[in-house]
PDB file of N, CA and C in Angstrom:
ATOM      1  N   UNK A   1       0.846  -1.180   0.000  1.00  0.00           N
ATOM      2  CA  UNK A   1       0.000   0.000   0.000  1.00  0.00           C
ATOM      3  C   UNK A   1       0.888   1.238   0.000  1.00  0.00           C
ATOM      4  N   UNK A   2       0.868   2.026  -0.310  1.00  0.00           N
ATOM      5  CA  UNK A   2       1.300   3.517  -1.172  1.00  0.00           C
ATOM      6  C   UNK A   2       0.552   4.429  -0.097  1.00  0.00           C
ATOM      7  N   UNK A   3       1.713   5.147   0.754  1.00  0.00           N
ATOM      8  CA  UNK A   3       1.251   6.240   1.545  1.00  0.00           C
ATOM      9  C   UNK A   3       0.404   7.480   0.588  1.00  0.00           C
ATOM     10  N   UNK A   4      -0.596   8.008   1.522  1.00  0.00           N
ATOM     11  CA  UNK A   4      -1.209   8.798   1.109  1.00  0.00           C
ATOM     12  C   UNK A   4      -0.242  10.407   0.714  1.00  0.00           C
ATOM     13  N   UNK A   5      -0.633  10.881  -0.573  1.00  0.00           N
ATOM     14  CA  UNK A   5       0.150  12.362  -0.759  1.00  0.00           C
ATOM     15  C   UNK A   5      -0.690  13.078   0.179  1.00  0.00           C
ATOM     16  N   UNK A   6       0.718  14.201   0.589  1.00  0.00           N
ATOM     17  CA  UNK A   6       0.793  15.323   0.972  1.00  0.00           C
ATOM     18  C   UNK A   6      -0.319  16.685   0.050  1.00  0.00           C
ATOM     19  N   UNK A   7      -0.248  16.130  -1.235  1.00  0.00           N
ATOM     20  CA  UNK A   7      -0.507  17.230  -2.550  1.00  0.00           C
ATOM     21  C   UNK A   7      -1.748  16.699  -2.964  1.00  0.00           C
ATOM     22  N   UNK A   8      -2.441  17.708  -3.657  1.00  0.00           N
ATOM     23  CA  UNK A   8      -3.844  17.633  -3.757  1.00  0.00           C
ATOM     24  C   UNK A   8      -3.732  16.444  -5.488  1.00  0.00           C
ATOM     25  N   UNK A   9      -4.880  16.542  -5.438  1.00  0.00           N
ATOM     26  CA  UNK A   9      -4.606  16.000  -7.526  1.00  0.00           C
ATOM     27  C   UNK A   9      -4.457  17.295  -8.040  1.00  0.00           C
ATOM     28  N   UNK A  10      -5.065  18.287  -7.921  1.00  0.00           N
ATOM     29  CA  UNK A  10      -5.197  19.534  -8.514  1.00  0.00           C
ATOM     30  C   UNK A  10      -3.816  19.949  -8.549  1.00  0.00           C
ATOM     31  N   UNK A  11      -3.479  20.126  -7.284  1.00  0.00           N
ATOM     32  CA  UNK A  11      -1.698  20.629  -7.146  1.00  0.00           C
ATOM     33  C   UNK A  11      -1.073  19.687  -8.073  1.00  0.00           C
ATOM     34  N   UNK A  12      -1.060  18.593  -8.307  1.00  0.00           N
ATOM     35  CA  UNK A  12      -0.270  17.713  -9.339  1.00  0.00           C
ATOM     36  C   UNK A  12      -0.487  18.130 -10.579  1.00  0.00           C
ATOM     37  N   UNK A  13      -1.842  18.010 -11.245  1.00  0.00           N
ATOM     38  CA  UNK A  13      -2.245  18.022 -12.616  1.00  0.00           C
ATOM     39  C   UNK A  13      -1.706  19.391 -12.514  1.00  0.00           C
ATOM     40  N   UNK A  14      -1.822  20.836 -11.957  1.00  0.00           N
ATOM     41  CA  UNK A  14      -1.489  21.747 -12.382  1.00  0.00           C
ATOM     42  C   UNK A  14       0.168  21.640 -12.151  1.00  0.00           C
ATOM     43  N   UNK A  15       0.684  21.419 -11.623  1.00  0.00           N
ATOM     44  CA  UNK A  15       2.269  21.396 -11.610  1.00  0.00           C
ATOM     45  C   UNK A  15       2.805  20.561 -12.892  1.00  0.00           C
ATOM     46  N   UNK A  16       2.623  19.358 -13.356  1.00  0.00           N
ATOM     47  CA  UNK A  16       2.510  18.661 -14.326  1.00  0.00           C
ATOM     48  C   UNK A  16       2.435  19.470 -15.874  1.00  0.00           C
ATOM     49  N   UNK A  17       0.924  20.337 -15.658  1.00  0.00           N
ATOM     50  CA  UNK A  17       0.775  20.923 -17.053  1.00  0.00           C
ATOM     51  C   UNK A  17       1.860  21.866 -17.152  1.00  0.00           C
ATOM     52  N   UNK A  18       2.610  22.781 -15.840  1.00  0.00           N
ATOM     53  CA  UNK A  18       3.427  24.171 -16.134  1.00  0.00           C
ATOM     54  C   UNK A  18       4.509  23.218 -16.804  1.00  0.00           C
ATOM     55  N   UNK A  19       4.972  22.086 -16.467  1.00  0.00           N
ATOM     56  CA  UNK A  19       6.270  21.604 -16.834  1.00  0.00           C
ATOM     57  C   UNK A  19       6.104  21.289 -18.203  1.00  0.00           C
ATOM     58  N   UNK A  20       4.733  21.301 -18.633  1.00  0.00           N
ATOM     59  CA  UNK A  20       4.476  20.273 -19.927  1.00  0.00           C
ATOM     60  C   UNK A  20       4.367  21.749 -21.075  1.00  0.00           C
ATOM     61  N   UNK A  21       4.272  22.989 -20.319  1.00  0.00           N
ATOM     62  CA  UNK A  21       3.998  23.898 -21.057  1.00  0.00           C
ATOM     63  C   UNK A  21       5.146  24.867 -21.580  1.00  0.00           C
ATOM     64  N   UNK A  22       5.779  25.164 -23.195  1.00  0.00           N
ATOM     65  CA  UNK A  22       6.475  25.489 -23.497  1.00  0.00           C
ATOM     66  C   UNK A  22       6.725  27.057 -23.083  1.00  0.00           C
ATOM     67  N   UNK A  23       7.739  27.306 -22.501  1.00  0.00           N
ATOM     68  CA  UNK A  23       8.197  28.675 -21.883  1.00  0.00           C
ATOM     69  C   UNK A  23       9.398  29.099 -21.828  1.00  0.00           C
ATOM     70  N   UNK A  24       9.836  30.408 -22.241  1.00  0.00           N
ATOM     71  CA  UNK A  24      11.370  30.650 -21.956  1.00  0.00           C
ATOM     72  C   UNK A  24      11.825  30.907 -20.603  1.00  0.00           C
ATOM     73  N   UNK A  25      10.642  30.864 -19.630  1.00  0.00           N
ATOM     74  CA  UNK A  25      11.063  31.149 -18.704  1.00  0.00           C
ATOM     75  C   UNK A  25      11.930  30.276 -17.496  1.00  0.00           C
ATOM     76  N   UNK A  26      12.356  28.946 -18.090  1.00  0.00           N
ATOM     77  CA  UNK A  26      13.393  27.893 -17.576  1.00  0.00           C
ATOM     78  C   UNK A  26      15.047  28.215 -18.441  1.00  0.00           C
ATOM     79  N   UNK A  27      15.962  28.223 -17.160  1.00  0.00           N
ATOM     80  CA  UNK A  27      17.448  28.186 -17.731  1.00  0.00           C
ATOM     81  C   UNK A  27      17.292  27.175 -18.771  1.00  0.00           C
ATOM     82  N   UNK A  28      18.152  27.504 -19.697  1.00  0.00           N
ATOM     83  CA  UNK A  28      18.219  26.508 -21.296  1.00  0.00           C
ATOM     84  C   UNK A  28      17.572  25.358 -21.586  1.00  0.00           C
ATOM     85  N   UNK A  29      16.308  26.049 -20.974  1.00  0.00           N
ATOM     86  CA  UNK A  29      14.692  25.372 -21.588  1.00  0.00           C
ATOM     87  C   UNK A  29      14.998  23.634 -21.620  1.00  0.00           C
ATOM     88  N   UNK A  30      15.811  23.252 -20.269  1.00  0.00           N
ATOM     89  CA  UNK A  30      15.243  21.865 -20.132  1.00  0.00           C
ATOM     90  C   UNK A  30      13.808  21.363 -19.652  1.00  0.00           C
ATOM     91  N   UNK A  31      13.997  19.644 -19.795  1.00  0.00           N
ATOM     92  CA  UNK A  31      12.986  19.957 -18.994  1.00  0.00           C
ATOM     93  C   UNK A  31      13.224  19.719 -17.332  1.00  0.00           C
ATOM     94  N   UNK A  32      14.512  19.221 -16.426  1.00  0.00           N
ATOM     95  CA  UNK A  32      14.728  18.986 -15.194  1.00  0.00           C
ATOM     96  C   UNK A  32      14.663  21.035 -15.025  1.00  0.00           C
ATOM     97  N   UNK A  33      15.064  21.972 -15.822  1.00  0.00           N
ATOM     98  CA  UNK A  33      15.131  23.165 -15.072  1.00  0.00           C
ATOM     99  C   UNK A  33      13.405  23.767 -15.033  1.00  0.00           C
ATOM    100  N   UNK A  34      12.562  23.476 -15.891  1.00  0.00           N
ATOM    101  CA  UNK A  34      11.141  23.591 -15.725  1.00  0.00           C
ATOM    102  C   UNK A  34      10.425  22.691 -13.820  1.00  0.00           C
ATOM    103  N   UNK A  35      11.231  21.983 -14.164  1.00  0.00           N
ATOM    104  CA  UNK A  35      10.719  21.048 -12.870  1.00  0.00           C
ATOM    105  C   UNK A  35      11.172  21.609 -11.860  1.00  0.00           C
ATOM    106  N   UNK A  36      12.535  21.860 -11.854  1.00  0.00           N
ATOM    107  CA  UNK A  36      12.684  22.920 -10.535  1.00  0.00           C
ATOM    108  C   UNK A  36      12.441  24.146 -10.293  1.00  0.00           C
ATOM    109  N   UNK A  37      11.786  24.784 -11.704  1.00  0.00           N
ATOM    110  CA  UNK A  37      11.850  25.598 -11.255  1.00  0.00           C
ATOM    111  C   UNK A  37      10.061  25.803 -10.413  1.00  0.00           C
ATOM    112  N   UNK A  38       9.405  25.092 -10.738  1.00  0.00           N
ATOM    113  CA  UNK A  38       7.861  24.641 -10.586  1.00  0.00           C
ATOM    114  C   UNK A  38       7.149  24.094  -9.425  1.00  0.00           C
ATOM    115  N   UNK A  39       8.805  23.236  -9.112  1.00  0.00           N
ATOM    116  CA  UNK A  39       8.378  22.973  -8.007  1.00  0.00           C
ATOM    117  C   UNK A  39       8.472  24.001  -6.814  1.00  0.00           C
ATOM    118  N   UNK A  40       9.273  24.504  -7.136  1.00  0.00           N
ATOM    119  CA  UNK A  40       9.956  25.786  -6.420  1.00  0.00           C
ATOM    120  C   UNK A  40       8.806  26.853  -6.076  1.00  0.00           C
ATOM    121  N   UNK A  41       8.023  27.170  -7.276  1.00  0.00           N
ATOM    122  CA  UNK A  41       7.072  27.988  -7.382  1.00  0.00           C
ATOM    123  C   UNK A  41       6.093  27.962  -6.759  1.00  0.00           C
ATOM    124  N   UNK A  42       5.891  25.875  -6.678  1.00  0.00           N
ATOM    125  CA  UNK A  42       4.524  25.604  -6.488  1.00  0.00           C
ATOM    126  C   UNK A  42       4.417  25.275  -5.182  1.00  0.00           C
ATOM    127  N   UNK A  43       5.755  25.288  -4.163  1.00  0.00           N
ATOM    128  CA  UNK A  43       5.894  24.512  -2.586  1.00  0.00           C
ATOM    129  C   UNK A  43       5.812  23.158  -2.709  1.00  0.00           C
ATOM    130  N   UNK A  44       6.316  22.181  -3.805  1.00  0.00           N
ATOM    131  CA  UNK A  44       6.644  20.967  -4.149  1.00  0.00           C
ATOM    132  C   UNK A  44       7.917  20.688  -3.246  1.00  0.00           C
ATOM    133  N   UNK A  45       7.842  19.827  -2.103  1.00  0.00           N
ATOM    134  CA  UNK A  45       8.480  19.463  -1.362  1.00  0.00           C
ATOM    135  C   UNK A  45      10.142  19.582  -2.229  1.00  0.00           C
ATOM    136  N   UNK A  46      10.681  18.893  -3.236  1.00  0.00           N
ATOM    137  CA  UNK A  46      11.445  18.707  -3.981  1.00  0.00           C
ATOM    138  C   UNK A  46      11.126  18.310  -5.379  1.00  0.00           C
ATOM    139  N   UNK A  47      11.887  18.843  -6.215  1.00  0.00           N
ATOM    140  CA  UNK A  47      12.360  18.585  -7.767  1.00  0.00           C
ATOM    141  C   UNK A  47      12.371  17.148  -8.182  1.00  0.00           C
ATOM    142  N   UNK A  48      12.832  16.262  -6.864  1.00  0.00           N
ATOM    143  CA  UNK A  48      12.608  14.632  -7.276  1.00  0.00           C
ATOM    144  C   UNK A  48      10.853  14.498  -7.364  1.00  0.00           C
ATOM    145  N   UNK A  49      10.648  14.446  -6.486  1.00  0.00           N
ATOM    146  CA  UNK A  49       8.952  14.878  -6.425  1.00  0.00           C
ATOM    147  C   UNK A  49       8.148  15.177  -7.571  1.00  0.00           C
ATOM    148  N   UNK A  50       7.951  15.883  -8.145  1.00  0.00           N
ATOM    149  CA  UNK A  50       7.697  16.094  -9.549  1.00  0.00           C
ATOM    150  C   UNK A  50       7.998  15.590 -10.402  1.00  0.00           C
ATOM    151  N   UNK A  51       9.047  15.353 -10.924  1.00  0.00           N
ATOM    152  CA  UNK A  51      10.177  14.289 -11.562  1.00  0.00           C
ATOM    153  C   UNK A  51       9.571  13.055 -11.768  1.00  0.00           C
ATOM    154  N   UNK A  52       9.328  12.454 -10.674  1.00  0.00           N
ATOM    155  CA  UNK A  52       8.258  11.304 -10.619  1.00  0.00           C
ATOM    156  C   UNK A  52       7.004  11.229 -11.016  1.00  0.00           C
ATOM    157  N   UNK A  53       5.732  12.687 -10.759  1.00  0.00           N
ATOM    158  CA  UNK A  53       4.649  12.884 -11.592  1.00  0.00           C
ATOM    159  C   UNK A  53       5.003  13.057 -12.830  1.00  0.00           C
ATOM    160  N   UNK A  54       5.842  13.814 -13.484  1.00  0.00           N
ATOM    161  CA  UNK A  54       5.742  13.621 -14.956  1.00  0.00           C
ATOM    162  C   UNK A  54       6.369  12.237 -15.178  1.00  0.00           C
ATOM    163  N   UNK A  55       7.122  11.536 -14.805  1.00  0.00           N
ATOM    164  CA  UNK A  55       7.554  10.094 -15.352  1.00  0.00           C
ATOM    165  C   UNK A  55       6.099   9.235 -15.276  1.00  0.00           C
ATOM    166  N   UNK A  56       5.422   8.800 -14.336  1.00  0.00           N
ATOM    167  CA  UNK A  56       4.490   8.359 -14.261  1.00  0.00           C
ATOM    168  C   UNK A  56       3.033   8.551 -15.208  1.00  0.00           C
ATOM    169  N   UNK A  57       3.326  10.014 -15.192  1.00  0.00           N
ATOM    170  CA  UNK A  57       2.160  10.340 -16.360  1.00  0.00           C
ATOM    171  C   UNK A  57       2.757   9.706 -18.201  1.00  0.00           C
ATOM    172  N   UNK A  58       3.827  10.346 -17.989  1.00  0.00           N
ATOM    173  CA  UNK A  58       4.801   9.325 -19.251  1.00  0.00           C
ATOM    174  C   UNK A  58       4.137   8.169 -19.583  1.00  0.00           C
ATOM    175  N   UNK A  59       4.502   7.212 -18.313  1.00  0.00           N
ATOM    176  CA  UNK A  59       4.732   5.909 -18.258  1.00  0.00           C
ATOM    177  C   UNK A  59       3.174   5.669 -18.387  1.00  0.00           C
ATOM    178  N   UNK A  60       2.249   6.483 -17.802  1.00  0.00           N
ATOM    179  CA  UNK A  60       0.757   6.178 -18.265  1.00  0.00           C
ATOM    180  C   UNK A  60       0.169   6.106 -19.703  1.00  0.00           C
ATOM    181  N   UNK A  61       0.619   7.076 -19.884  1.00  0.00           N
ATOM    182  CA  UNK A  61       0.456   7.575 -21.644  1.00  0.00           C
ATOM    183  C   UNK A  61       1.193   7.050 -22.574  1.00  0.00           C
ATOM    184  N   UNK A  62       1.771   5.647 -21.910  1.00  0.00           N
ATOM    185  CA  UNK A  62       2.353   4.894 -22.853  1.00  0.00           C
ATOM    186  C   UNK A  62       1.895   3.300 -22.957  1.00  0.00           C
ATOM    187  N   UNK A  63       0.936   3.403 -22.029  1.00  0.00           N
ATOM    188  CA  UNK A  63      -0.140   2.161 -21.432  1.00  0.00           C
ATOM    189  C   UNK A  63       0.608   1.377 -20.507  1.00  0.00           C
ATOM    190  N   UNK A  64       1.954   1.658 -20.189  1.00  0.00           N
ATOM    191  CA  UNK A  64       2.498   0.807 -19.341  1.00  0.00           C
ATOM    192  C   UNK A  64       2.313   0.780 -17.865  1.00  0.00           C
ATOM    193  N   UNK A  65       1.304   1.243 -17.686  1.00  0.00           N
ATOM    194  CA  UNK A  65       1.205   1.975 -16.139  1.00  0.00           C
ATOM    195  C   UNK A  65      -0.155   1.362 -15.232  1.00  0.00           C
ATOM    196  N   UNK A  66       0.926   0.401 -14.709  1.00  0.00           N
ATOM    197  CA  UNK A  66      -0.577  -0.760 -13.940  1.00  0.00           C
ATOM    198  C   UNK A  66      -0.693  -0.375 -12.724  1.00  0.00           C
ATOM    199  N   UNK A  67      -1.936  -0.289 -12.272  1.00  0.00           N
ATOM    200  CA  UNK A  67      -2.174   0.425 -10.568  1.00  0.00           C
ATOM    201  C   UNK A  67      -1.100   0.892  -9.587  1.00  0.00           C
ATOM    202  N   UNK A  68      -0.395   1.630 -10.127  1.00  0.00           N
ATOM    203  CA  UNK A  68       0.248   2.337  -9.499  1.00  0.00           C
ATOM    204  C   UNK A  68       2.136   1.839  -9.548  1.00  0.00           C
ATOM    205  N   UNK A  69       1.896   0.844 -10.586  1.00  0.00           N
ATOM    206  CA  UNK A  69       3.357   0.156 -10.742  1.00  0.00           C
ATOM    207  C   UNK A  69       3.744  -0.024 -12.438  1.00  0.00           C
ATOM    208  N   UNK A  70       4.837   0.097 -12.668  1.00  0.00           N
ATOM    209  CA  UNK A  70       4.932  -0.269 -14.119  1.00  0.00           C
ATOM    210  C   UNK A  70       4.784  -1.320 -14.041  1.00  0.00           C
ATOM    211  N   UNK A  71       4.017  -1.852 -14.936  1.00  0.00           N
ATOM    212  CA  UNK A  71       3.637  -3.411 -15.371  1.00  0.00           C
ATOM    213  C   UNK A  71       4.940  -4.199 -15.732  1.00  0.00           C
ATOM    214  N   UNK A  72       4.713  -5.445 -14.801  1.00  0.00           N
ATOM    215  CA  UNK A  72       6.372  -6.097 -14.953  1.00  0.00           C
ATOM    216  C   UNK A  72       6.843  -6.540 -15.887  1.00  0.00           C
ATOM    217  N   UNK A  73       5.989  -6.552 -17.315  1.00  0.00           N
ATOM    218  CA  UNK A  73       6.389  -7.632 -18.117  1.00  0.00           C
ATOM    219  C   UNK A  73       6.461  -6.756 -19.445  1.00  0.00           C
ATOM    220  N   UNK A  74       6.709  -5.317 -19.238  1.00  0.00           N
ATOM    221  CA  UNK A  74       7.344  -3.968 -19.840  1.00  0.00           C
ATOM    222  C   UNK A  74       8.967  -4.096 -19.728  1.00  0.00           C
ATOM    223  N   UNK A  75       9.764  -4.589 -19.658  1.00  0.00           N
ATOM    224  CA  UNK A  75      11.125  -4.565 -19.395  1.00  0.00           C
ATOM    225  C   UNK A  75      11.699  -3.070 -19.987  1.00  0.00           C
ATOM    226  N   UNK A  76      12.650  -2.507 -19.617  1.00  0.00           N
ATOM    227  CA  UNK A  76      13.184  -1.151 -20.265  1.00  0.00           C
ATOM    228  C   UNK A  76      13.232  -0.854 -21.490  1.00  0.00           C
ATOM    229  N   UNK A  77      13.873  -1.984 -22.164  1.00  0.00           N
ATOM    230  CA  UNK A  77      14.333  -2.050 -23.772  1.00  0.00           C
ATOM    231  C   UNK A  77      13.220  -2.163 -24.385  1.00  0.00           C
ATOM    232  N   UNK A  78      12.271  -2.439 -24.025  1.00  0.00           N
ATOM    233  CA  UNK A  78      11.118  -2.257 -24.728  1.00  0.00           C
ATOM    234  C   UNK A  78      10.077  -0.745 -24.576  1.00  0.00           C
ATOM    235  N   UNK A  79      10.564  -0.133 -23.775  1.00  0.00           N
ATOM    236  CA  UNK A  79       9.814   1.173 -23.791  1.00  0.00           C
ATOM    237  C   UNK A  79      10.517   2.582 -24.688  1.00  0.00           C
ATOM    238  N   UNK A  80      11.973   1.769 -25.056  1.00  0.00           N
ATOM    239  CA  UNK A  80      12.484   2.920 -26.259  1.00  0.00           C
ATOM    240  C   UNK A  80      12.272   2.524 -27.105  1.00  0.00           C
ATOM    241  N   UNK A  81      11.163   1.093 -27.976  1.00  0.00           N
ATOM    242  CA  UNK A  81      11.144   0.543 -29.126  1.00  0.00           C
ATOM    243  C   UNK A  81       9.935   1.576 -29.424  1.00  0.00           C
TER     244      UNK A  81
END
């Protein structure tokens, strides 16, 4: 079982979309400097923190994403094919 977040869904989905949203306003427009800088903005405990909502949403939007775990039988080499 998966401790309960600190962060709302709302606080996620909106932290999520700023990172997903193209802006000059990140040092040389990565995307780890969007994340910090967002989280920063948003009182996101840490930059790892976030990091993990957009991977997960990734990993959703790529169907690999089983209740709350990557599905085991996704191995790595198969998610850059």
């Amino acid at each position: 079982m998966t401790r309960p977040s600190n962060y709302s869904p709302e606080l996620r989905a909106r932290a999520i979309r700023m990172v997903a949203e193209p802006t000059s306003d990140y040092p040389s427009h990565s995307q780890y400097a969007a994340i910090t800088t967002v989280a920063e903005k948003l009182g996101i405990g840490t930059a790892e923190t976030l990091r993990k909502w957009v991977g997960e949403l990734y990993e959703r939007s790529l169907g690999n994403y089983v209740g709350g775990t990557l599905n085991k039988s996704v191995s790595a080499g198969n998610l850059h094919n």
